[in-house]
Structures are given as structure tokens and as C-alpha cells.
N, C-alpha and C. Protein backbone atom coordinates (compact mmCIF):
# COMPACT_ATOMS: atom_id res chain seq x y z
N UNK A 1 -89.79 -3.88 49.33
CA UNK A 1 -90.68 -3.10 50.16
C UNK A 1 -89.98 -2.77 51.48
N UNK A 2 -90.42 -1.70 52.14
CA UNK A 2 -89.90 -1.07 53.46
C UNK A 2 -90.77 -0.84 54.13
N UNK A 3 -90.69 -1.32 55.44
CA UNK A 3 -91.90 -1.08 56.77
C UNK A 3 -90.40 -0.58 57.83
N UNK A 4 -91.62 0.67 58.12
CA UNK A 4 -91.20 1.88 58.95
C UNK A 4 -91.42 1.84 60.02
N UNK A 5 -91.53 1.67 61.69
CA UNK A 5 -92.08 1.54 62.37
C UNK A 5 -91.31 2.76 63.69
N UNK A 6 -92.15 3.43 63.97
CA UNK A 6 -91.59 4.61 64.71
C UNK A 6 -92.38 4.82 66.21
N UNK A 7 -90.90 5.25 66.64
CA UNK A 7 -91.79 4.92 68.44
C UNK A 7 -90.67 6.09 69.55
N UNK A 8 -91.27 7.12 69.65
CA UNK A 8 -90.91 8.06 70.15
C UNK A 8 -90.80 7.94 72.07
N UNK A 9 -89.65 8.05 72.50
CA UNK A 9 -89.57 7.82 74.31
C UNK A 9 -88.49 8.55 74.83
N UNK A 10 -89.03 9.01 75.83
CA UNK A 10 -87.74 9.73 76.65
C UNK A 10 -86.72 10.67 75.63
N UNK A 11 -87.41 11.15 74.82
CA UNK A 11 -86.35 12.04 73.90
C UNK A 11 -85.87 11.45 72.71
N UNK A 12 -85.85 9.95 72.44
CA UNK A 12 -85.32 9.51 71.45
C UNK A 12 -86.36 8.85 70.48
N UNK A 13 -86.18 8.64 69.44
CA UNK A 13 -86.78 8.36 68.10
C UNK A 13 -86.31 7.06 67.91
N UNK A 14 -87.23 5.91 68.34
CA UNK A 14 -86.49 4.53 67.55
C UNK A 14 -87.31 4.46 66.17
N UNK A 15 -86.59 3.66 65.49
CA UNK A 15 -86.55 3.99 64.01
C UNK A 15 -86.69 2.20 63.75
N UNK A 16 -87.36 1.26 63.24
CA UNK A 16 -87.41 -0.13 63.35
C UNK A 16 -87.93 -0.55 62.24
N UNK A 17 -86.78 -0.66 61.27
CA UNK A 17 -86.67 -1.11 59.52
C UNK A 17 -87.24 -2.41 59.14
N UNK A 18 -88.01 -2.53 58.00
CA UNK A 18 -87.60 -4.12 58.05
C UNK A 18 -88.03 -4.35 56.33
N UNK A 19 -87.23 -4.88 55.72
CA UNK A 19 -87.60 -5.00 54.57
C UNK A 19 -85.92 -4.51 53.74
N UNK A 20 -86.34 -3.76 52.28
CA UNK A 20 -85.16 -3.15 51.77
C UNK A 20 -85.00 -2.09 51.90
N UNK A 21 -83.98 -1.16 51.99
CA UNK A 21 -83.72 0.44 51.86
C UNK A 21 -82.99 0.48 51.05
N UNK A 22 -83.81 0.57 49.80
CA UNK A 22 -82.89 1.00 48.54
C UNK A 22 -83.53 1.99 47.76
N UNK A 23 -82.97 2.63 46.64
CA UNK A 23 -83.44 3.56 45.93
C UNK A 23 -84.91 3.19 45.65
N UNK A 24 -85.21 2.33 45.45
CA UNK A 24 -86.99 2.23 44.81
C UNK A 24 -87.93 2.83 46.28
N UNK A 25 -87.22 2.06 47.39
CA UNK A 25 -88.24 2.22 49.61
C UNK A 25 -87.18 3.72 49.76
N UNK A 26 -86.59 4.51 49.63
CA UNK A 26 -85.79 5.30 50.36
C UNK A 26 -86.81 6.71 50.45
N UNK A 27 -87.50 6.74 49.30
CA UNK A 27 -88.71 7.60 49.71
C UNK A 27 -89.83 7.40 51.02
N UNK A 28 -89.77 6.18 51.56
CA UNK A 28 -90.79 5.94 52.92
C UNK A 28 -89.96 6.54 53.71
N UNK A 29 -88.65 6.23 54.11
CA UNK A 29 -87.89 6.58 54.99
C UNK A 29 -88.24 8.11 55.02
N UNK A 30 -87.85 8.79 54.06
CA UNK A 30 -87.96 9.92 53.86
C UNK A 30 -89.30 10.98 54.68
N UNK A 31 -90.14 10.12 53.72
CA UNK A 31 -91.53 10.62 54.11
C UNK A 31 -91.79 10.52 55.76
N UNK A 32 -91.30 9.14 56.33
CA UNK A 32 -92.15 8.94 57.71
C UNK A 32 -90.71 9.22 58.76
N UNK A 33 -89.69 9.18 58.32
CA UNK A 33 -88.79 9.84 59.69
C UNK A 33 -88.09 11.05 59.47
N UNK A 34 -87.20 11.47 58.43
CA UNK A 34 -86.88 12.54 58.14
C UNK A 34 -88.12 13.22 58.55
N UNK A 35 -89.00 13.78 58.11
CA UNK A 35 -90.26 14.46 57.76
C UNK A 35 -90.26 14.79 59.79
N UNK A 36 -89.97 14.05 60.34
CA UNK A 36 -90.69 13.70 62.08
C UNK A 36 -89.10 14.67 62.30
N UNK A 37 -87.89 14.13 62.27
CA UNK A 37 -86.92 15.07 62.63
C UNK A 37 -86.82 16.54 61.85
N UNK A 38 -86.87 17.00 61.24
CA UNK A 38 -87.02 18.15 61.11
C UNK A 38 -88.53 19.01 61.14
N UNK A 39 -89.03 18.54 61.57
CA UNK A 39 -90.61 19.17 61.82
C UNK A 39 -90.41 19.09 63.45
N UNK A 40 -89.82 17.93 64.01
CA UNK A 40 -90.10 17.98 65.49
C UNK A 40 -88.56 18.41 66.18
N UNK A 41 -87.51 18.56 65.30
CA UNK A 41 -86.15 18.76 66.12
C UNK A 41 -85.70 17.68 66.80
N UNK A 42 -86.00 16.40 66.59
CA UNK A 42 -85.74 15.56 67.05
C UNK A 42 -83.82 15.12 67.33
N UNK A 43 -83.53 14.96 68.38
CA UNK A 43 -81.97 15.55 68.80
C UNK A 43 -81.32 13.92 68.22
N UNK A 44 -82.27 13.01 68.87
CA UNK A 44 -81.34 11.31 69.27
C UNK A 44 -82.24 10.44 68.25
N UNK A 45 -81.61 9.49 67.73
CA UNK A 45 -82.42 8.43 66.64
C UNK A 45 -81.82 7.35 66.87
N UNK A 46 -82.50 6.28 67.25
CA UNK A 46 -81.65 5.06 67.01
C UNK A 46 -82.73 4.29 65.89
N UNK A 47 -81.50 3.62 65.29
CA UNK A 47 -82.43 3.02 63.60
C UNK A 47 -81.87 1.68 64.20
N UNK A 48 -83.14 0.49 64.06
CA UNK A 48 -82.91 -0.81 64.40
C UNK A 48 -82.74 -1.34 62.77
N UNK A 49 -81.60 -2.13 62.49
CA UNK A 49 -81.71 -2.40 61.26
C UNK A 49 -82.01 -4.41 61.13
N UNK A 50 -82.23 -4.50 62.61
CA UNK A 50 -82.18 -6.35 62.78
C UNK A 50 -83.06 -6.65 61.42
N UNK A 51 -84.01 -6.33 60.71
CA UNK A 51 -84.92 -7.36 60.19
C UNK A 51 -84.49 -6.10 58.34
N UNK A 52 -83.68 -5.58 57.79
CA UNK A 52 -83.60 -4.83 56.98
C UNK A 52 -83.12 -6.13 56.24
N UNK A 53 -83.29 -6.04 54.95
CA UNK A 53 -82.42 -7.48 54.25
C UNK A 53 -81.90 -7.11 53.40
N UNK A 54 -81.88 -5.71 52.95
CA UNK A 54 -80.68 -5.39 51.91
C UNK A 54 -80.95 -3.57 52.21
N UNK A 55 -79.46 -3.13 51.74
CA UNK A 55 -79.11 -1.58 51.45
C UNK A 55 -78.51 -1.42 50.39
N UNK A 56 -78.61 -0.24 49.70
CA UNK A 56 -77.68 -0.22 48.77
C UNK A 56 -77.04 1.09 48.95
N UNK A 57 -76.59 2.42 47.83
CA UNK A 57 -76.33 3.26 48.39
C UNK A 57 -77.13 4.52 48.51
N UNK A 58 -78.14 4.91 48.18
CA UNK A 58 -79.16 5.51 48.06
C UNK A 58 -79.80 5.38 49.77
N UNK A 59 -80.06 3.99 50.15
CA UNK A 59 -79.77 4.08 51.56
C UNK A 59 -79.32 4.64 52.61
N UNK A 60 -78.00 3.99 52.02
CA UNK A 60 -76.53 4.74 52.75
C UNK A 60 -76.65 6.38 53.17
N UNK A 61 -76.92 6.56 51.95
CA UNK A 61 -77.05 7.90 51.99
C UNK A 61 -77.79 9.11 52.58
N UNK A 62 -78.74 7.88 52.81
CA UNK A 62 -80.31 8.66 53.71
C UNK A 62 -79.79 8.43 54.83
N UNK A 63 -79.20 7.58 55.62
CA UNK A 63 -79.00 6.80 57.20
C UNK A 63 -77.85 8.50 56.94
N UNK A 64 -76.72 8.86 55.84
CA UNK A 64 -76.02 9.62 56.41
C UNK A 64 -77.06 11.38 56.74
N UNK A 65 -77.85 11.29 55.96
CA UNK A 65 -78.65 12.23 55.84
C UNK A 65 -79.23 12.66 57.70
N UNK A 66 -79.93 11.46 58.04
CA UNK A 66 -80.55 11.25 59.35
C UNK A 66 -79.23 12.10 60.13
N UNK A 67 -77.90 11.74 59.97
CA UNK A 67 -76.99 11.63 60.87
C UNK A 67 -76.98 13.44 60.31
N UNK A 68 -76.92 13.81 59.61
CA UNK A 68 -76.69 15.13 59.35
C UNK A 68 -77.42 16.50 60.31
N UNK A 69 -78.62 15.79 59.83
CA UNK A 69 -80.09 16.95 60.73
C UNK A 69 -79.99 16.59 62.19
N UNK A 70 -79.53 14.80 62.99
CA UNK A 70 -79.56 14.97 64.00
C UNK A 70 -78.23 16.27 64.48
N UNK A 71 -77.24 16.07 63.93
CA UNK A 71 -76.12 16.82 64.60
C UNK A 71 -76.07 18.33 64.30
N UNK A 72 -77.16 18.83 63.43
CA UNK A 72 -77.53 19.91 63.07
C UNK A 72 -78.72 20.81 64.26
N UNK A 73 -79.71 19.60 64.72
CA UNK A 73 -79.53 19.90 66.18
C UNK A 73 -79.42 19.26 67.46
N UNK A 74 -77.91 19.38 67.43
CA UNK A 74 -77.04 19.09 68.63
C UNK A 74 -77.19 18.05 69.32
N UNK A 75 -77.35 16.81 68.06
CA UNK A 75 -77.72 15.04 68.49
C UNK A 75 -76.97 14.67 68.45
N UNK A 76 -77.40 13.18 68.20
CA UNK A 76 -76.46 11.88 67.38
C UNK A 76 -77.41 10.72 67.04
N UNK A 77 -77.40 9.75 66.23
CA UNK A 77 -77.84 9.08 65.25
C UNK A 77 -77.01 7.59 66.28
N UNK A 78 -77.41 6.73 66.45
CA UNK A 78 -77.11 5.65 67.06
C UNK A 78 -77.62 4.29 65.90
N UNK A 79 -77.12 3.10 65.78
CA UNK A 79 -77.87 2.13 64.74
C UNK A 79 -77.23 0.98 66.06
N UNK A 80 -78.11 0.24 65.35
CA UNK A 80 -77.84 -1.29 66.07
C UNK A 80 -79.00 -1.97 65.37
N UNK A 81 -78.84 -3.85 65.71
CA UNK A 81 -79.14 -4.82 64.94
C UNK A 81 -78.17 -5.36 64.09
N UNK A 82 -77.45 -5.02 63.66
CA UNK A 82 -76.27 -5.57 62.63
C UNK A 82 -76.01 -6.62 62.92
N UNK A 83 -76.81 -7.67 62.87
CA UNK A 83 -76.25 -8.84 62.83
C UNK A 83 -76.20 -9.87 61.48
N UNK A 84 -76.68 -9.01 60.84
CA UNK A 84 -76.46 -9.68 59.09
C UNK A 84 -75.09 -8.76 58.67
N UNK A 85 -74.63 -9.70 58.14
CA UNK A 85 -73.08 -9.65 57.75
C UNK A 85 -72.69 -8.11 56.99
N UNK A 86 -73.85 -9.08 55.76
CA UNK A 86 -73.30 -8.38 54.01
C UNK A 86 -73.45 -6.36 54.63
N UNK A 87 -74.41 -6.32 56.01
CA UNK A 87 -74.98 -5.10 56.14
C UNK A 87 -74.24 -4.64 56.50
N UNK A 88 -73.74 -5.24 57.89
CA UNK A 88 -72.81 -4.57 58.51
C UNK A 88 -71.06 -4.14 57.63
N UNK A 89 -71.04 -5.31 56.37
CA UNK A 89 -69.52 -4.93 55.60
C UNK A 89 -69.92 -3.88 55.02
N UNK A 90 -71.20 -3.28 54.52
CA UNK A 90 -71.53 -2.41 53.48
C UNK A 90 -71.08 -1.21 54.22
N UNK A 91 -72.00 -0.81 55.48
CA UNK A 91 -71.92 0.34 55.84
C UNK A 91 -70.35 0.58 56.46
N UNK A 92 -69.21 -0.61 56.58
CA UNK A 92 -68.15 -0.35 56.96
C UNK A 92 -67.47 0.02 56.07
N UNK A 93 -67.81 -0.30 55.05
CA UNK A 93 -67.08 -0.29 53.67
C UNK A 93 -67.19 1.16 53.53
N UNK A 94 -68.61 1.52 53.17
CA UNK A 94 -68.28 3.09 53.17
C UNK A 94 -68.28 4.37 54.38
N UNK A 95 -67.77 4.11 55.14
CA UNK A 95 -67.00 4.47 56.57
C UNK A 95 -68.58 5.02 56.95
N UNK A 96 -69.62 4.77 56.94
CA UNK A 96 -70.83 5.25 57.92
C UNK A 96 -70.32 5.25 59.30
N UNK A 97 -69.48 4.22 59.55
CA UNK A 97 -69.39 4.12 61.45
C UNK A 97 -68.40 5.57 61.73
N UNK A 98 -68.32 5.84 60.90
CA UNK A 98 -67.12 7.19 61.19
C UNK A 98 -68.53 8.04 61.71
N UNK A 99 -69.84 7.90 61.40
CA UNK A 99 -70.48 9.37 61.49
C UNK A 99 -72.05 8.33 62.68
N UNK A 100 -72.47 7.03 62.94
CA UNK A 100 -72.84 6.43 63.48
C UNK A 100 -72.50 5.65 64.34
N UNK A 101 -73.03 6.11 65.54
CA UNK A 101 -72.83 5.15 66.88
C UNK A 101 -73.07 3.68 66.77
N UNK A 102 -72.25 3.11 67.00
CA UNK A 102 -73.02 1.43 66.62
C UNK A 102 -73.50 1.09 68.29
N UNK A 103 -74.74 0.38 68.50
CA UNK A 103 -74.62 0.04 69.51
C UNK A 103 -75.30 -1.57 70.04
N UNK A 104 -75.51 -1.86 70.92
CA UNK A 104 -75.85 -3.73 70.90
C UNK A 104 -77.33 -3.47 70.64
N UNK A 105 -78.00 -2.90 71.46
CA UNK A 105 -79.41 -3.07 71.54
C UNK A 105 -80.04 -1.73 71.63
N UNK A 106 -81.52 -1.67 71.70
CA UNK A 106 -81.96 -0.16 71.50
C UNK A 106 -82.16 -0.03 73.11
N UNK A 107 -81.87 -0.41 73.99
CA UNK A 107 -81.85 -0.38 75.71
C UNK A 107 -80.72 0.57 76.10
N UNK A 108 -79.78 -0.09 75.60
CA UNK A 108 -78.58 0.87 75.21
C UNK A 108 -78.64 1.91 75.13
N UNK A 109 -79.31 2.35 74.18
CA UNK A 109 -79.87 3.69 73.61
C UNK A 109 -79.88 4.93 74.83
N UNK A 110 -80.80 4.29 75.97
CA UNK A 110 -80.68 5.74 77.07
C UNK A 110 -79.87 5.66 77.71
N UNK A 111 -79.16 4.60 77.86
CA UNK A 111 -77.84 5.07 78.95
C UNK A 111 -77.00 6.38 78.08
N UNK A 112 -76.50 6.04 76.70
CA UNK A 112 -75.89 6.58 76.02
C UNK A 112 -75.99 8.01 75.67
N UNK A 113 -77.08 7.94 75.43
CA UNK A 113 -77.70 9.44 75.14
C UNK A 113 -77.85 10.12 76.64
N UNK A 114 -78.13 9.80 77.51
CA UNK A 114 -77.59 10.41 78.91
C UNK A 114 -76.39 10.37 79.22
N UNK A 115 -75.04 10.15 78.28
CA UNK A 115 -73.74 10.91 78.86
C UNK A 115 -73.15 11.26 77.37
N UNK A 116 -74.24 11.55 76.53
CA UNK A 116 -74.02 12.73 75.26
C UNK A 116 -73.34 14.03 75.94
């Protein structure tokens, strides 16, 4: 199962996972944040992944998706929480950090996006 939890401030979209994002949950994602960035143009996203307990690639694929529409208009896609291992080797493994900001905390978040 996947719980979505979405909280819109100062321009940015936090995004606060918790559960699995795999092919069976990748349709919630879909439905409740995709659905919000391209209906609202949403520029900046940061996805908290602290409490996510597994990805697979169907996942992967959606987090690259997010990263697509933000830079489509003239964003960026930020993640943080990675403090479970297997998560953080996965998405290194398949070079996500090439196209995602990693960052410590979602506080972080506005300094960053104010020297976008």
C-alpha cells in the first residue's frame, strides 16, 4: 500500500510517501501528484521518501516521470529522506541522481529553489 500526503507552500509541492511504490501503488502516485503538476504547472517538487519501504522500477520510473513535467515547466524535482540503504542503492543504481536533486531535509527545499 501507498499513502500520499501532499502539502503545497511557497511555490513548492512536498510530496510525503510512505508505504511501497511499486507497480501494484504507482497508480496513487499518479492519480494524486502527477494529476496536481500538470493541471496546476507546478515548477518545484520535493518527494520525502523517509518512511517509503520499498521501490521497484515502475516507481523509478514515475519519480523519473515527475522529474520530466517539472523541467517541462522550467523546474526541478528535489528528493530527500534516503536514509534506508537498499533505496538509496536502487535509485543510484539506475542513475536517477543524474536527473534528481538529492537533498538533507525538506527545509532545504527553499533555500534551493531560491537560487534555481
Amino acid at each position: 500500500m501507498l499513502k500520499t500526503n501532499l502539502e503545497f507552500r511557497r511555490g513548492v509541492l512536498f510530496v510525503r510517501l510512505e508505504g511501497e511504490l511499486t507497480k501494484k501503488t504507482v497508480f496513487l502516485l499518479k492519480e494524486n501528484v502527477i494529476a496536481n503538476i500538470k493541471k496546476a504547472g507546478i515548477r518545484y517538487v520535493v518527494v520525502n521518501l523517509k518512511k517509503l519501504t520499498q521501490i521497484d522500477f515502475k516507481g523509478m520510473n514515475c519519480l523519473l516521470y515527475m522529474y520530466e513535467l517539472c523541467r517541462d515547466n522550467q523546474g526541478k524535482i528535489l528528493i530527500c529522506g534516503l536514509e534506508k540503504v537498499e533505496i538509496y542503492e536502487k535509485l543510484q543504481k539506475n542513475k536517477l541522481f543524474n536527473y534528481l536533486i538529492q537533498i538533507n531535509n525538506e527545509i532545504n527545499a527553499f533555500d534551493l529553489v531560491n537560487t534555481l
